[in-house]
Protein backbone atom coordinates (compact mmCIF):
# COMPACT_ATOMS: atom_id res chain seq x y z
CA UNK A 1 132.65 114.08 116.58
CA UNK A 2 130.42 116.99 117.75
CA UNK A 3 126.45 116.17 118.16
CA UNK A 4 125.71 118.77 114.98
CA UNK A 5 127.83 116.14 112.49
CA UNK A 6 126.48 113.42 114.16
CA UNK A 7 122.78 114.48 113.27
CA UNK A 8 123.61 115.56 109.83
CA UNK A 9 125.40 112.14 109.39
CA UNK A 10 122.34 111.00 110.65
CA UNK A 11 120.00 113.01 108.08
CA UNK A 12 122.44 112.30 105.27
CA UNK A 13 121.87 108.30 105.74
CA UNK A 14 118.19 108.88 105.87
CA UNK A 15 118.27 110.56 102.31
CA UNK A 16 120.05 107.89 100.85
CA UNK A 17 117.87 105.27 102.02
CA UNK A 18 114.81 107.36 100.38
CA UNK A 19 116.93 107.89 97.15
CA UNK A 20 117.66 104.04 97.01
CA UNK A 21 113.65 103.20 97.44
CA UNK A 22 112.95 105.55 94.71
CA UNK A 23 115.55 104.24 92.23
CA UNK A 24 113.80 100.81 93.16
CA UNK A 25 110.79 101.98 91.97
CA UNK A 26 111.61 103.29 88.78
CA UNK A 27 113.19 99.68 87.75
CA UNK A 28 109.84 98.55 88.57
CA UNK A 29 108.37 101.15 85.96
CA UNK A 30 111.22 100.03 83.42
CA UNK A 31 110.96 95.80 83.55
CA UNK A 32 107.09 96.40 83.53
CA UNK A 33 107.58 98.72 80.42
CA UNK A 34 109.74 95.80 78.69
CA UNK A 35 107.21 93.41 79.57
CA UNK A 36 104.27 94.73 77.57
CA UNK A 37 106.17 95.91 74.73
CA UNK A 38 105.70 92.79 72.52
CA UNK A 39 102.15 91.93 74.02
CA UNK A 40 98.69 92.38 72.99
CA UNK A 41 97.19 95.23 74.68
CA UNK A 42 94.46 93.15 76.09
CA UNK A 43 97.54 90.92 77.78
CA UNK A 44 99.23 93.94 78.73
CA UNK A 45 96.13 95.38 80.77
CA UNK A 46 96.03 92.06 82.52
CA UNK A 47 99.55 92.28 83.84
CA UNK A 48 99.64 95.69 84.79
CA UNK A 49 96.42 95.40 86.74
CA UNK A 50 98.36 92.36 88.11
CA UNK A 51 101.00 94.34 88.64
CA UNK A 52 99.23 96.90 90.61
CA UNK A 53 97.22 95.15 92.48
CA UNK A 54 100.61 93.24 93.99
CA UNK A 55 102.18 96.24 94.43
CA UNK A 56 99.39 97.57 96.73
CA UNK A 57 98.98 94.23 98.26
CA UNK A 58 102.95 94.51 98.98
CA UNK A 59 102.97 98.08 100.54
CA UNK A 60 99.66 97.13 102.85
CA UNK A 61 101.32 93.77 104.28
CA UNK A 62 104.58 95.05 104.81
CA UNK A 63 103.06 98.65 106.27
CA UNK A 64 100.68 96.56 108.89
CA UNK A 65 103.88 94.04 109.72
CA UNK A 66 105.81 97.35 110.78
CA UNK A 67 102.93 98.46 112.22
CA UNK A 68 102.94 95.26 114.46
CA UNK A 69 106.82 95.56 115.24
CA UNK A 70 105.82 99.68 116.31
CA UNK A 71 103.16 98.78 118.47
CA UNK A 72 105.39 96.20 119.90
CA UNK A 73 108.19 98.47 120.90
CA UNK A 74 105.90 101.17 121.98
CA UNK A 75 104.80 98.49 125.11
CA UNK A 76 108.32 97.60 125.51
CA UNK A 77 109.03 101.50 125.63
CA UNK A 78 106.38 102.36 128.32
CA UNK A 79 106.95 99.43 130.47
CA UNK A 80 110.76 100.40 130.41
CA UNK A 81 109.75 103.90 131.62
CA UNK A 82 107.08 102.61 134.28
CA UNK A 83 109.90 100.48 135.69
CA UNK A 84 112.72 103.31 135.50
CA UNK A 85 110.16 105.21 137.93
CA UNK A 86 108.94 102.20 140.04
CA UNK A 87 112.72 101.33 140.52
CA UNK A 88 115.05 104.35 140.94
CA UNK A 89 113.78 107.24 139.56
CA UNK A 90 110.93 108.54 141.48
CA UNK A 91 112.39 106.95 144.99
CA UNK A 92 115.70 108.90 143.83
CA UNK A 93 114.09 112.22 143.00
CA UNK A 94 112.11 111.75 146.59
CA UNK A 95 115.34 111.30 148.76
CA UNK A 96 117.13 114.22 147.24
CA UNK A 97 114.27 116.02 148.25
CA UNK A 98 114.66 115.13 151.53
CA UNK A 99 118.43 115.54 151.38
CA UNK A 100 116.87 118.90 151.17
CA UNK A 101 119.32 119.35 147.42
CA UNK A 102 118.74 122.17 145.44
CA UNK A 103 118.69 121.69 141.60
CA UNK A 104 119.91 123.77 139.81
CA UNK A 105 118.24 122.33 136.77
CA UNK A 106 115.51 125.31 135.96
CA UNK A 107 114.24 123.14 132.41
CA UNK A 108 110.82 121.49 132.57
CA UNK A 109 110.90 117.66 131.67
CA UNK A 110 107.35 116.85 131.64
CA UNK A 111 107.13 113.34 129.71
CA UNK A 112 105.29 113.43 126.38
CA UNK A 113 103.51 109.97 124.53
CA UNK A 114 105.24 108.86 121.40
CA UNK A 115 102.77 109.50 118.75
CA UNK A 116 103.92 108.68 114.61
CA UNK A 117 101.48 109.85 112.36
CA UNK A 118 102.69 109.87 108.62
CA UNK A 119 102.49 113.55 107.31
CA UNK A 120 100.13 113.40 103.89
CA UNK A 121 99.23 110.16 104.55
CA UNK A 122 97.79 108.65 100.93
CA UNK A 123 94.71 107.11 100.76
CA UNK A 124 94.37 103.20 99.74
CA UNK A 125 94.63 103.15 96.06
CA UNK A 126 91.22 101.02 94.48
CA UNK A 127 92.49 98.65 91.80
CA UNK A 128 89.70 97.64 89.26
CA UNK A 129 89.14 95.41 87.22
CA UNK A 130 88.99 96.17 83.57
CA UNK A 131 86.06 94.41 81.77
CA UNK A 132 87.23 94.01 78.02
CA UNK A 133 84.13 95.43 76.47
CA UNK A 134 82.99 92.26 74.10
CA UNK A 135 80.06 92.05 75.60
CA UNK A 136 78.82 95.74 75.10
CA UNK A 137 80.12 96.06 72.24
CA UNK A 138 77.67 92.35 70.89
CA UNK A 139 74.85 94.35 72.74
CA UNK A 140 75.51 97.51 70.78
CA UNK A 141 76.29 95.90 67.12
CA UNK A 142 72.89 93.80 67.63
CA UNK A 143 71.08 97.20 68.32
CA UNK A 144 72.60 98.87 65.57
CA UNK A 145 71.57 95.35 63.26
CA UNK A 146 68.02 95.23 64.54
CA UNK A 147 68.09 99.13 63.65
CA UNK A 148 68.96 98.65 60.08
CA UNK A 149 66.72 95.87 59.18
CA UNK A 150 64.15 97.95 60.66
CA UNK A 151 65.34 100.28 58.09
CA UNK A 152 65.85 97.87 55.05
CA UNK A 153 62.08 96.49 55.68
CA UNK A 154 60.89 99.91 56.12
CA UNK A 155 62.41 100.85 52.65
CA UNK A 156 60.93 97.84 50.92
CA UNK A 157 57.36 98.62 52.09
CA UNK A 158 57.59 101.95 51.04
CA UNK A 159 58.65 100.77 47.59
CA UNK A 160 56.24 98.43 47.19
CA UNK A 161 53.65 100.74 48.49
CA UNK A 162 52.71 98.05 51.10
CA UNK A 163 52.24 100.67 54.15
CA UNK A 164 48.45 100.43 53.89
CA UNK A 165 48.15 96.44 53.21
CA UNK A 166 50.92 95.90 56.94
CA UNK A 167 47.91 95.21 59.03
CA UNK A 168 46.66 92.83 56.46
CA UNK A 169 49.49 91.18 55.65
CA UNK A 170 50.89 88.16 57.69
CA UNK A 171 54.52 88.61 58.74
CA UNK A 172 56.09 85.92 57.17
CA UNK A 173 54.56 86.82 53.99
CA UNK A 174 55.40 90.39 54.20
CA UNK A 175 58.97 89.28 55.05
CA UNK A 176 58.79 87.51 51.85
CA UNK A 177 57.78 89.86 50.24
CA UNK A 178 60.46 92.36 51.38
CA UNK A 179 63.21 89.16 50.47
CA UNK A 180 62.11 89.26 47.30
CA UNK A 181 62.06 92.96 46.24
CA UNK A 182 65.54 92.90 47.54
CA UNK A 183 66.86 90.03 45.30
CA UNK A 184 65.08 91.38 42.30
CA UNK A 185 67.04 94.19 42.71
CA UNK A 186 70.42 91.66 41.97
CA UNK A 187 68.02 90.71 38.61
CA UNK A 188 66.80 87.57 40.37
CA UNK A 189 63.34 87.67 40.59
CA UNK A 190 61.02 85.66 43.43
CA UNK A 191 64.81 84.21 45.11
CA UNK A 192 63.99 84.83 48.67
CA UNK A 193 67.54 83.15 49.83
CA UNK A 194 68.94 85.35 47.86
CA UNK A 195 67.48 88.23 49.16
CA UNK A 196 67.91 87.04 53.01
CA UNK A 197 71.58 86.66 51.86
CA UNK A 198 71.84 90.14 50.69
CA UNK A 199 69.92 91.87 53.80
CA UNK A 200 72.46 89.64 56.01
CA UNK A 201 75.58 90.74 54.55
CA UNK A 202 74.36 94.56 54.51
CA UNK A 203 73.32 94.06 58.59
CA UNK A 204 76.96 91.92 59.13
CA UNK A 205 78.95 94.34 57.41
CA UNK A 206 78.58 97.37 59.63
CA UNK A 207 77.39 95.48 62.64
CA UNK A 208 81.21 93.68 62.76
CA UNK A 209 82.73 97.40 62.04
CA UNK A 210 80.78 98.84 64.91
CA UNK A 211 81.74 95.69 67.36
CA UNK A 212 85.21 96.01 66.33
CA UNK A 213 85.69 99.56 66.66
CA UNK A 214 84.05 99.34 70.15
CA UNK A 215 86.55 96.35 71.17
CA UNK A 216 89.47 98.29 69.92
CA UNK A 217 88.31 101.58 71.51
CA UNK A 218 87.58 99.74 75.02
CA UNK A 219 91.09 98.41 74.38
CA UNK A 220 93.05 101.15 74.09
CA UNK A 221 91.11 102.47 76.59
CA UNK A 222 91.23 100.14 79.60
CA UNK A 223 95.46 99.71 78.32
CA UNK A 224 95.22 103.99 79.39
CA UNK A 225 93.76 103.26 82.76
CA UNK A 226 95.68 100.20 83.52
CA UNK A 227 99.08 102.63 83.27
CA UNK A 228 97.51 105.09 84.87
CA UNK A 229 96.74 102.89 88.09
CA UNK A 230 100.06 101.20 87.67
CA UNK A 231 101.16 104.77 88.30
CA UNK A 232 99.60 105.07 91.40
CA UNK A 233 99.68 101.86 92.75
CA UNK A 234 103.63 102.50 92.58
CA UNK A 235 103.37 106.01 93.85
CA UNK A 236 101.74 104.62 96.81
CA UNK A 237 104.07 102.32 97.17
CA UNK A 238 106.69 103.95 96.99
CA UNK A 239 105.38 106.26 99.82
CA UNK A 240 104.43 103.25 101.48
CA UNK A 241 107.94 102.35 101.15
CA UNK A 242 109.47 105.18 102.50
CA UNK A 243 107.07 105.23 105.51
CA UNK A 244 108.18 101.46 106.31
CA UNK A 245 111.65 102.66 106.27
CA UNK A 246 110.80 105.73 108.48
CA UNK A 247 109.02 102.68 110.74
CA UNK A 248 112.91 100.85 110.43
CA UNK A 249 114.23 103.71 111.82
CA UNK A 250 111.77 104.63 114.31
CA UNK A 251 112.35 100.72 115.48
CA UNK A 252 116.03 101.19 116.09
CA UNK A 253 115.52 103.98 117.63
CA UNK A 254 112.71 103.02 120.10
CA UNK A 255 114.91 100.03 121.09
CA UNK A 256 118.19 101.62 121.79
CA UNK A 257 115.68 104.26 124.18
CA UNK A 258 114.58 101.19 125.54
CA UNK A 259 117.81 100.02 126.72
CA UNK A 260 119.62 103.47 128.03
CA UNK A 261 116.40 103.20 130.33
CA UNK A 262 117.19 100.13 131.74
CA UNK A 263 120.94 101.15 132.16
CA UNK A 264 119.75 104.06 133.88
CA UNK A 265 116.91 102.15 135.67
CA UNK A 266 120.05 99.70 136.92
CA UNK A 267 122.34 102.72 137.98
CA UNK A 268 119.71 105.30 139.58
CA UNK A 269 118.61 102.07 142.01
CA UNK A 270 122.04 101.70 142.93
CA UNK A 271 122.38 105.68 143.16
CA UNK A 272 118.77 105.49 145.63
CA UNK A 273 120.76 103.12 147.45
CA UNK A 274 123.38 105.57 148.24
CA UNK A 275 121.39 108.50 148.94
CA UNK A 276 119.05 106.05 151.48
CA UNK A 277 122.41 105.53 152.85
CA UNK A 278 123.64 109.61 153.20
CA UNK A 279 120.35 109.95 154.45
CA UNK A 280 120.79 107.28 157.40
CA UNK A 281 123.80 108.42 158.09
CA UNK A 282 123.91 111.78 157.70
CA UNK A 283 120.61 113.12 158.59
CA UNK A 284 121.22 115.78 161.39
CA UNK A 285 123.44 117.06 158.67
CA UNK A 286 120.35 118.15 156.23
CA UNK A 287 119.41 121.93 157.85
CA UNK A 288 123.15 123.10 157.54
CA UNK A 289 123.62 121.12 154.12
CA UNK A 290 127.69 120.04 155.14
CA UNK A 291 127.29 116.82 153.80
CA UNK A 292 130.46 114.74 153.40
CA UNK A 293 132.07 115.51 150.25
CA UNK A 294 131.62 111.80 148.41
CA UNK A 295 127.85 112.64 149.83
CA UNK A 296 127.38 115.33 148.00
CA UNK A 297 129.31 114.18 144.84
CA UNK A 298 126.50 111.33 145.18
CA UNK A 299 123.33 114.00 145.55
CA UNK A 300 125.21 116.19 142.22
CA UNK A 301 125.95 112.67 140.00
CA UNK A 302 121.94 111.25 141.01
CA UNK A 303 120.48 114.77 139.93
CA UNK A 304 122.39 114.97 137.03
CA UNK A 305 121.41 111.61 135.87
CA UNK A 306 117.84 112.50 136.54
CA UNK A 307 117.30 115.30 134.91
CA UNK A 308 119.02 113.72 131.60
CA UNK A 309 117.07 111.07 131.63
CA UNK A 310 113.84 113.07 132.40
CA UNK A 311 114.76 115.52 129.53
CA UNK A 312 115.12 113.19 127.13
CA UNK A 313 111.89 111.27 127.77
CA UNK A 314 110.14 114.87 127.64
CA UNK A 315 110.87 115.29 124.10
CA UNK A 316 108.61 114.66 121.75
CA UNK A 317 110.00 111.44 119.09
CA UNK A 318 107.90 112.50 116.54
CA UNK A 319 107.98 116.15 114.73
CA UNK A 320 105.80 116.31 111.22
CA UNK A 321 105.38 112.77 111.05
CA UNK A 322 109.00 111.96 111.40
CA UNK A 323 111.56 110.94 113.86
CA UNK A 324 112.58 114.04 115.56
CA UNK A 325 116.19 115.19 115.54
CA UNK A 326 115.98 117.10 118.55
CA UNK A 327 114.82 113.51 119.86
CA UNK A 328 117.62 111.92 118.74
CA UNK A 329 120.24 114.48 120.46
CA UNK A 330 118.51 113.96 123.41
CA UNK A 331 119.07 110.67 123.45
CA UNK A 332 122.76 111.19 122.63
CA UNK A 333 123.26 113.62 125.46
CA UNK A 334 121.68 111.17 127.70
CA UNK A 335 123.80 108.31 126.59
CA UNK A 336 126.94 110.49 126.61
CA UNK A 337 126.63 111.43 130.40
CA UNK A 338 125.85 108.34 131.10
CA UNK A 339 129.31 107.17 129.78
CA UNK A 340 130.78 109.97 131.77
CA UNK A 341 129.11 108.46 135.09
CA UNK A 342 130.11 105.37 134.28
CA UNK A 343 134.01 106.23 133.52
CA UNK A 344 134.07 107.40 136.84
CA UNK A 345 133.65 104.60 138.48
CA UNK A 346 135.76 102.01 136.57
């Protein structure tokens, strides 16, 4: 299989992965959708603010455990590389300088950090919670009642043509008063129960309208938002989702990295071994470059093997936010000569 397939093979896998974590969230949508069908809408806001605040709380646990595993391997990556150069590499690349070998290797390999930083990262998503509105709607229907009896007293005074005798009056009395006009109104004269009765079931009336019209507007209302954040708590988890799953990949692929530098930490030592050995043995032979044959199979193999390994570790693993491809055949190109070497000497 050429390196091309084996990328878009690669790529391929990748998008079904995404495609599975989106067809995971729209279940989600559906069961939640099944849920509230048959509950109050007060009941329903509950559990999809439940729902949303779990489904945030999800995405940020899992996100900082991969976080954890990444920061892990990114150690176990750099110590890898310090030891590749501490034990073959650099003592390698120094003795085929000496050998006085030419590369023929003309590609710069400087090594870059491996930096992941998601591409239109989304900001946390704030789930509230959504106050049911009983209480401001008692505070508004008592307004509205204190309003009307304000009213109601107001129209009995004028009727009676008490406005100049207010300041004179005591308030009890002139509530009385005001009872009374309003029961003689039902043809029951000087019944102030009555009248209290009547004044209390004209203030009830419209005060219970205007508290339940208020509860049932906050209602619907706060059901609208709680969808609405349901909606993004899943978006953002879903892109959470996807990122962790970028973070699986990124995993695997720091790991295997990991280990073709200790393979070729393990065969460039023995390779440094070798050239310490041409160069022992074979030093007056370094101006006129006639090395033995197997000596200079040695020098070509080591450089080879270098510059590889030194390629791939100059290429960037990230690109937008993702793991690079270009990455990826780099460390396939690496691992592939590395098989080659190692054929050779089984």
């Amino acid at each position: 299989m050429s390196e091309e397939s084996k990328t878009e093979k690669h790529q391929t896998s990748e998008a079904d992965e995404t495609a599975e974590v989106h067809t995971d969230a729209e279940k989600k949508t559906y069961d939640v959708d099944v849920h509230i069908k048959n509950l109050k809408k007060s009941d329903a806001t509950k559990l999809l603010v439940k729902k949303a605040k779990f489904l945030v709380q999800e995405a940020e646990t899992q996100m900082q455990a991969c976080k954890v595993i990444f920061e892990k391997d990114l150690e176990g990556y750099e110590k890898a590389k310090v030891t590749l150069h501490e034990n073959g590499l650099d003592e390698s690349e120094m003795l085929l300088s000496q050998l006085g070998y030419v590369d023929e290797h003309k590609g710069k390999n400087n090594e870059t950090d491996v930096v992941f930083e998601p591409k239109n990262d989304l900001e946390q998503v704030n789930i509230k919670e959504l106050s049911n509105g009983k209480l401001s709607a008692s505070v508004l229907s008592f307004l509205l009642g204190a309003v009307m009896l304000f009213g109601l007293v107001n129209i009995a005074v004028r009727s009676l043509a008490l406005k100049a005798d207010i300041g004179t009056v005591p308030i009890p009395d002139l509530l009385t008063i005001v009872f009374n006009w309003y029961a003689s109104l039902l043809g029951m004269d000087d019944h102030t129960a009555v009248g209290i009765s009547f004044i209390v079931l004209l203030l009830l009336l419209p005060m219970w309208l205007v508290y339940r019209f208020f509860v049932r507007f906050r209602t619907n209302y706060n059901l609208s938002v709680a969808k609405d954040q349901l909606e993004s708590a899943e978006a953002y988890n879903l892109h959470k989702m996807s990122c962790q799953e970028q973070m699986k990949r990124v995993d695997k692929f720091i790991n295997k990295s990991i280990d073709l530098l200790k393979l070729y930490q393990v065969v460039l030592n023995e390779q440094q071994a070798k050239l310490a050995r041409i160069y022992y043995l074979e030093k007056e032979k370094i101006a006129q470059q006639d090395f033995h044959v197997k000596s200079r199979r040695v020098m070509r193999d080591t450089q080879d093997l270098v510059n590889y390994i030194k390629d791939f570790m100059a290429v960037p693993m990230s690109e937008e936010g993702q793991l690079s491809a270009k990455s990826g055949l780099f460390l396939m190109r690496a691992e592939q000569r590395m098989e080659k070497f190692i054929q050779k000497l089984y």
